[in-house]
C-alpha atoms as a PDB file:
ATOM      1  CA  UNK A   1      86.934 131.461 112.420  1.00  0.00           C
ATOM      2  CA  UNK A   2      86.884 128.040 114.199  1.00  0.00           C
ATOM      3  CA  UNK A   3      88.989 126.290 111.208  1.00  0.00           C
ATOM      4  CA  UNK A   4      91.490 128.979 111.817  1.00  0.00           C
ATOM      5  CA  UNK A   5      91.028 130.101 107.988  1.00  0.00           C
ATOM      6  CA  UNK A   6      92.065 133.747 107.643  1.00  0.00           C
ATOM      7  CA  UNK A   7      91.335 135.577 103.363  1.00  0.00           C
ATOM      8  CA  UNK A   8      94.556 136.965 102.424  1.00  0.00           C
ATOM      9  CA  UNK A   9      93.174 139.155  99.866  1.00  0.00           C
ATOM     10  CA  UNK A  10      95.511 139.535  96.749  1.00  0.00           C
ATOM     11  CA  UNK A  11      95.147 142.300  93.683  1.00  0.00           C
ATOM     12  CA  UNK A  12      94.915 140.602  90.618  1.00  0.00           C
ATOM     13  CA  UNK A  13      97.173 143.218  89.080  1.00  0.00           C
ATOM     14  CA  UNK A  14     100.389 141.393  90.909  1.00  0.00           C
ATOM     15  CA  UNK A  15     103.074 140.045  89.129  1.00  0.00           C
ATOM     16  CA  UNK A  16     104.632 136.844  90.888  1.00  0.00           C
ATOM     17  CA  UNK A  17     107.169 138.456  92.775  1.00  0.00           C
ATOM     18  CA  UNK A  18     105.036 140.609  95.113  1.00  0.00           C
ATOM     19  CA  UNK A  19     102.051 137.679  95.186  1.00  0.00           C
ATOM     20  CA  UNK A  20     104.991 135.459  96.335  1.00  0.00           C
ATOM     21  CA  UNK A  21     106.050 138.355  99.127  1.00  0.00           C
ATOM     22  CA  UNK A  22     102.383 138.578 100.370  1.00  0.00           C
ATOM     23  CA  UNK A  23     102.174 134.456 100.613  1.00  0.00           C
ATOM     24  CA  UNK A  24     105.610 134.411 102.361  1.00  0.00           C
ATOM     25  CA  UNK A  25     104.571 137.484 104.926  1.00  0.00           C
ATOM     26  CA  UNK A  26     101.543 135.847 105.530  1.00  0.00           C
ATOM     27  CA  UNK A  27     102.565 132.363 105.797  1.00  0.00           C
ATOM     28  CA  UNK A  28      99.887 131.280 103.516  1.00  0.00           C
ATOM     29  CA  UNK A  29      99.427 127.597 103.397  1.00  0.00           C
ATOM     30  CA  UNK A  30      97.130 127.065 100.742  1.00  0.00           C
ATOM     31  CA  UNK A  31      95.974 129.671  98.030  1.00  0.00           C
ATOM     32  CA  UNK A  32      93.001 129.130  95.861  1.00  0.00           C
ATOM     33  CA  UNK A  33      93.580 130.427  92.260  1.00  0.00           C
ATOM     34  CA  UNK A  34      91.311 130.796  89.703  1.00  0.00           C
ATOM     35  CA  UNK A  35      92.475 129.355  85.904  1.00  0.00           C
ATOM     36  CA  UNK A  36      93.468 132.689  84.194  1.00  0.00           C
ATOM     37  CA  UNK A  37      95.515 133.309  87.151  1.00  0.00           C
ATOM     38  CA  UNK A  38      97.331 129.972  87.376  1.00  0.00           C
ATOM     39  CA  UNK A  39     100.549 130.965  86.316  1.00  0.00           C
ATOM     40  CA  UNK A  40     100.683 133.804  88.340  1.00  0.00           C
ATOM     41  CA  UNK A  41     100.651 131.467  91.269  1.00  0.00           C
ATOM     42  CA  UNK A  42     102.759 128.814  89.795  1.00  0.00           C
ATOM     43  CA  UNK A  43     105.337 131.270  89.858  1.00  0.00           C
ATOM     44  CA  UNK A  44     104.623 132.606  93.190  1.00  0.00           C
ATOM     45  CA  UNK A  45     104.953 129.233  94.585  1.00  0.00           C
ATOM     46  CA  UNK A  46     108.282 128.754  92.691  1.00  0.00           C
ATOM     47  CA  UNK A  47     110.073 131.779  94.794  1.00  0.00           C
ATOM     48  CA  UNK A  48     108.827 130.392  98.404  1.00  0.00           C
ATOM     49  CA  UNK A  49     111.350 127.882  99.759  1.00  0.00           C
ATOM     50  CA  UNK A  50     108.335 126.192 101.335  1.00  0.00           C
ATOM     51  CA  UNK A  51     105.156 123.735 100.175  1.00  0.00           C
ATOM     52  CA  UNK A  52     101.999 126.179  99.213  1.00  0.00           C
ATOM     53  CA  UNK A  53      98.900 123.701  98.175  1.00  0.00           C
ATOM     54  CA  UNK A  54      97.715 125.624  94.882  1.00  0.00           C
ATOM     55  CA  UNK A  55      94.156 125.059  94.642  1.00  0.00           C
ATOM     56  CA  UNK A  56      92.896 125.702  91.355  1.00  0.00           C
ATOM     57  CA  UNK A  57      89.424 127.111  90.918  1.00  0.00           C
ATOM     58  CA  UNK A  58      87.414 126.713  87.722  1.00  0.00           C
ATOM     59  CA  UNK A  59      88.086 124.497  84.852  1.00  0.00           C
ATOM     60  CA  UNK A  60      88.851 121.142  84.381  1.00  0.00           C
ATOM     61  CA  UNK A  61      91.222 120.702  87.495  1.00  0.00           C
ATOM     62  CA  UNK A  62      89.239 122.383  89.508  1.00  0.00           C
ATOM     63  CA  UNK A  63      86.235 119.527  88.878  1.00  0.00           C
ATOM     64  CA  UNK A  64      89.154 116.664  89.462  1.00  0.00           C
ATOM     65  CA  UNK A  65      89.564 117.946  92.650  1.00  0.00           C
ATOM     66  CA  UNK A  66      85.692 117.859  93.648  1.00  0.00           C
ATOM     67  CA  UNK A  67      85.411 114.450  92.231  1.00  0.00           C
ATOM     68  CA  UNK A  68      88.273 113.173  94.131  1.00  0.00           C
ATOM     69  CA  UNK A  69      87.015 114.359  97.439  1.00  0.00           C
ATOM     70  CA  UNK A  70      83.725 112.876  96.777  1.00  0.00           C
ATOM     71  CA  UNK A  71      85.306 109.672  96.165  1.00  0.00           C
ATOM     72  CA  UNK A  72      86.993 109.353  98.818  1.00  0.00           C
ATOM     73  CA  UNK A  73      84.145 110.414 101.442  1.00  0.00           C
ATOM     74  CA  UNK A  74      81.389 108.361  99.176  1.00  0.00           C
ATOM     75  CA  UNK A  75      79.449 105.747 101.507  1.00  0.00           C
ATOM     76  CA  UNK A  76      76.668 102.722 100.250  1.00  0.00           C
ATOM     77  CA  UNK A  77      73.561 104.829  99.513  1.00  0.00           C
ATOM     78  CA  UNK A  78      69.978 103.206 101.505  1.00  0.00           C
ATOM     79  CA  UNK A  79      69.131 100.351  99.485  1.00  0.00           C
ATOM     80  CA  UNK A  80      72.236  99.670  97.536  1.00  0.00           C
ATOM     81  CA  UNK A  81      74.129  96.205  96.611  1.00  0.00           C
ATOM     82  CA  UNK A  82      75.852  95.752 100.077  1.00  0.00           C
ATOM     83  CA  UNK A  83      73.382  97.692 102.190  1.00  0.00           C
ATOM     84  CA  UNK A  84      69.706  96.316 103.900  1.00  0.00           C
ATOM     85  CA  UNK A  85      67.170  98.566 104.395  1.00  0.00           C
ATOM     86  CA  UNK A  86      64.698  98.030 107.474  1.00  0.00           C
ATOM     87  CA  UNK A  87      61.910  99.463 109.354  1.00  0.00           C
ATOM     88  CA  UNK A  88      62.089  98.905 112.999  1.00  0.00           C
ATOM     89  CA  UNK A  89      58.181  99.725 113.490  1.00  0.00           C
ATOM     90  CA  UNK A  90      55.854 101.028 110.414  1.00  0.00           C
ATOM     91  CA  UNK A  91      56.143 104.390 111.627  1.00  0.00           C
ATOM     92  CA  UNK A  92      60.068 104.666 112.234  1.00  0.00           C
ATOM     93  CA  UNK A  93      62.443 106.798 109.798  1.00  0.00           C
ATOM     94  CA  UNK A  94      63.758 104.707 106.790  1.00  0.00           C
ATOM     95  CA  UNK A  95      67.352 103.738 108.119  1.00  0.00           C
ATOM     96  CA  UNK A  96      70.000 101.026 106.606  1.00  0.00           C
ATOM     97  CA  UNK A  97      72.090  98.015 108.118  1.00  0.00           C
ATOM     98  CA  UNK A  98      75.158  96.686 106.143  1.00  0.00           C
ATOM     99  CA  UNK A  99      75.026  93.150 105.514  1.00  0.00           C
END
């Protein structure tokens, strides 16, 4: 892949110690988890003597994350409070100008 993202593919029947040796052998950076698995991981992350980002899928935290991101990449929308919106001919695309 061009993001140089490789799936480490782990059984859910693992107990911490052997998801932890996978994640180690691997040298997995970041490890998406779904909810009923959470402390699973916690624990895996707890035996690596390096930072794992524990991404939590589903749930509550999950959504924190997404709204976080989109907070942080949110720009004016066309035609709000601090934003002009101008046609440079009848015909042209819709486009905006900040003030």
């Amino acid at each position: 892949m061009h993001a140089g993202i490789v799936v480490v593919p782990l059984n859910w029947h693992w107990v911490a110690d052997e998801v932890a040796y996978v994640l180690d052998d691997a040298e997995v950076r970041a490890l998406l988890v779904d909810d009923d698995f959470r402390a699973v991981a916690d624990e895996a992350q707890a035996r690596l003597d390096r930072d794992l980002l524990v991404v939590p899928i589903g749930g509550d935290a999950y959504q924190d994350l997404l709204d976080a991101q989109r907070a942080a990449s949110r720009r004016p929308a066309c035609g709000g409070p601090d934003v002009l919106t101008r046609r440079a001919r009848p015909d042209a695309r819709r486009g905006c100008a900040t003030r």
